[in-house]
C-alpha atoms as a PDB file:
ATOM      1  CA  UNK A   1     -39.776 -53.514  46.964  1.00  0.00           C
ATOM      2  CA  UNK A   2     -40.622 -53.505  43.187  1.00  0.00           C
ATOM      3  CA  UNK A   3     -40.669 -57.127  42.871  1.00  0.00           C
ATOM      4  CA  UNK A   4     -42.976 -57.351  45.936  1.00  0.00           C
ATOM      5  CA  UNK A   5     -45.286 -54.670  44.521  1.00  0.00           C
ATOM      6  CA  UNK A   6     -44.860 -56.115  40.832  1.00  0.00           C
ATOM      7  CA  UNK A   7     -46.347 -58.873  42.522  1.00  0.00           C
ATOM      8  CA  UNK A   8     -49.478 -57.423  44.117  1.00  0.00           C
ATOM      9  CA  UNK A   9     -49.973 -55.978  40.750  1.00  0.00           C
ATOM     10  CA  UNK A  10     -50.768 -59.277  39.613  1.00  0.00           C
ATOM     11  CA  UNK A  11     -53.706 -60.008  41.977  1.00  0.00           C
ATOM     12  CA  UNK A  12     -57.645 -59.812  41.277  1.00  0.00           C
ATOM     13  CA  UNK A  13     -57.406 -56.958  43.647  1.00  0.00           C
ATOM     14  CA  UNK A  14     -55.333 -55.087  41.525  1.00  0.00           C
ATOM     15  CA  UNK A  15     -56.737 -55.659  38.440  1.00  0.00           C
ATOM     16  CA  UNK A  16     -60.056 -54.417  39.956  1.00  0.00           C
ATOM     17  CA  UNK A  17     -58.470 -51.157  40.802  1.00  0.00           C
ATOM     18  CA  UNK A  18     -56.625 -51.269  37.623  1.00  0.00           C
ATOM     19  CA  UNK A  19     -59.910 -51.480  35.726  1.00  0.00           C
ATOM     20  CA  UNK A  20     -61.260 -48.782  38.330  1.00  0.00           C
ATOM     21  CA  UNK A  21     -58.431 -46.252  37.393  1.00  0.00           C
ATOM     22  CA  UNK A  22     -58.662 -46.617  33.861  1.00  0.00           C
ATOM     23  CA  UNK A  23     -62.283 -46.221  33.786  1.00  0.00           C
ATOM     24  CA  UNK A  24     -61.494 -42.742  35.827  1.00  0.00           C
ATOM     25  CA  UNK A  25     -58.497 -41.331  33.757  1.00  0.00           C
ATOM     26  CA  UNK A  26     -61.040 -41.844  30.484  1.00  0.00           C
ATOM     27  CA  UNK A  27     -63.516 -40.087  31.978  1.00  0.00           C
ATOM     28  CA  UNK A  28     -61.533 -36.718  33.301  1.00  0.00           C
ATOM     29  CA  UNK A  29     -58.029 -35.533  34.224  1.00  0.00           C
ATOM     30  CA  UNK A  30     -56.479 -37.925  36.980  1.00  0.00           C
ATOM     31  CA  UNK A  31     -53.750 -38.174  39.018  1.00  0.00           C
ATOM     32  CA  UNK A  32     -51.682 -40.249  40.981  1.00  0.00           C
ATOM     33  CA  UNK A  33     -50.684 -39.642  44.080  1.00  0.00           C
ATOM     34  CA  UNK A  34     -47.890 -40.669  46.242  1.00  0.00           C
ATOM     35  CA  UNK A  35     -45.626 -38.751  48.411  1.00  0.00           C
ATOM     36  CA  UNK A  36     -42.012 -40.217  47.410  1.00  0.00           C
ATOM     37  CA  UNK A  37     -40.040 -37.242  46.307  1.00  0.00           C
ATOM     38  CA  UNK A  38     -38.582 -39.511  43.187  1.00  0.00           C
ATOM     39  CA  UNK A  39     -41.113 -40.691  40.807  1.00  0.00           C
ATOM     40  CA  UNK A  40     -38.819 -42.602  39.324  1.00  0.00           C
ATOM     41  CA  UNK A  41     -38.706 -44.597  42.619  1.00  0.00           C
ATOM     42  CA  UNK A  42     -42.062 -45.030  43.881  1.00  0.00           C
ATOM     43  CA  UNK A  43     -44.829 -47.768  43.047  1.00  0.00           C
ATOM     44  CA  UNK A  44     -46.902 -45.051  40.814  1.00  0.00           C
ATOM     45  CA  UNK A  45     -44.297 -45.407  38.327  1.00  0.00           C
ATOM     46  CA  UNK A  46     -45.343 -48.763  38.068  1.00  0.00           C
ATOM     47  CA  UNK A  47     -48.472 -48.499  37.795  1.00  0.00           C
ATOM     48  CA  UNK A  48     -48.489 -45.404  35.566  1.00  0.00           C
ATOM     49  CA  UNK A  49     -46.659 -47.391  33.294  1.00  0.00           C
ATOM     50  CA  UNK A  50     -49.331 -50.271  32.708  1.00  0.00           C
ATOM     51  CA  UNK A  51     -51.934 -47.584  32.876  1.00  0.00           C
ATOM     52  CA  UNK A  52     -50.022 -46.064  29.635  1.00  0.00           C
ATOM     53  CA  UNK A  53     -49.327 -49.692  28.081  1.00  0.00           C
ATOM     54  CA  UNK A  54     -53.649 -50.267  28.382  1.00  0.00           C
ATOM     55  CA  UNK A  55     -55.018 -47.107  27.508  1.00  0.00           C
ATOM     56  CA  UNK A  56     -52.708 -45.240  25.821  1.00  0.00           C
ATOM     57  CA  UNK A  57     -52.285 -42.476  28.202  1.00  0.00           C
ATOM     58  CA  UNK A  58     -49.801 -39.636  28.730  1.00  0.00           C
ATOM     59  CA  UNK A  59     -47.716 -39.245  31.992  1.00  0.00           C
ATOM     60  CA  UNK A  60     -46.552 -35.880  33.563  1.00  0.00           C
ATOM     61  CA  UNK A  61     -44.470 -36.016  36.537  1.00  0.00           C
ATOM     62  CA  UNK A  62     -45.359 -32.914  38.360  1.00  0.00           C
END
């Protein structure tokens, strides 16, 4: 499911709501939200990750 999802990443769709995020977590405190006990194993990791890689942001797995 990672390579699928890597995938979607890619689109213009996601890039929009890439963009969209990033504009939100430099405004104020954000979070991600997903209900997969793991975070290690869900999509937010994923995106976290190129969140971190664009603006330079800190994850905490809560």
């Amino acid at each position: 499911m990672r390579g699928i999802y890597g995938l979607h990443l890619e689109t213009a769709e996601a890039e929009l709501a890439m963009e969209q995020a990033l504009g939100a977590a430099g405004d104020r405190r954000s979070a991600l939200l997903c209900y997969e006990a793991d975070a290690g194993c869900c999509h937010r990791s994923m995106v976290a990750e190129r969140l971190v890689g664009r603006g330079g942001f800190a994850v905490t797995n809560l």
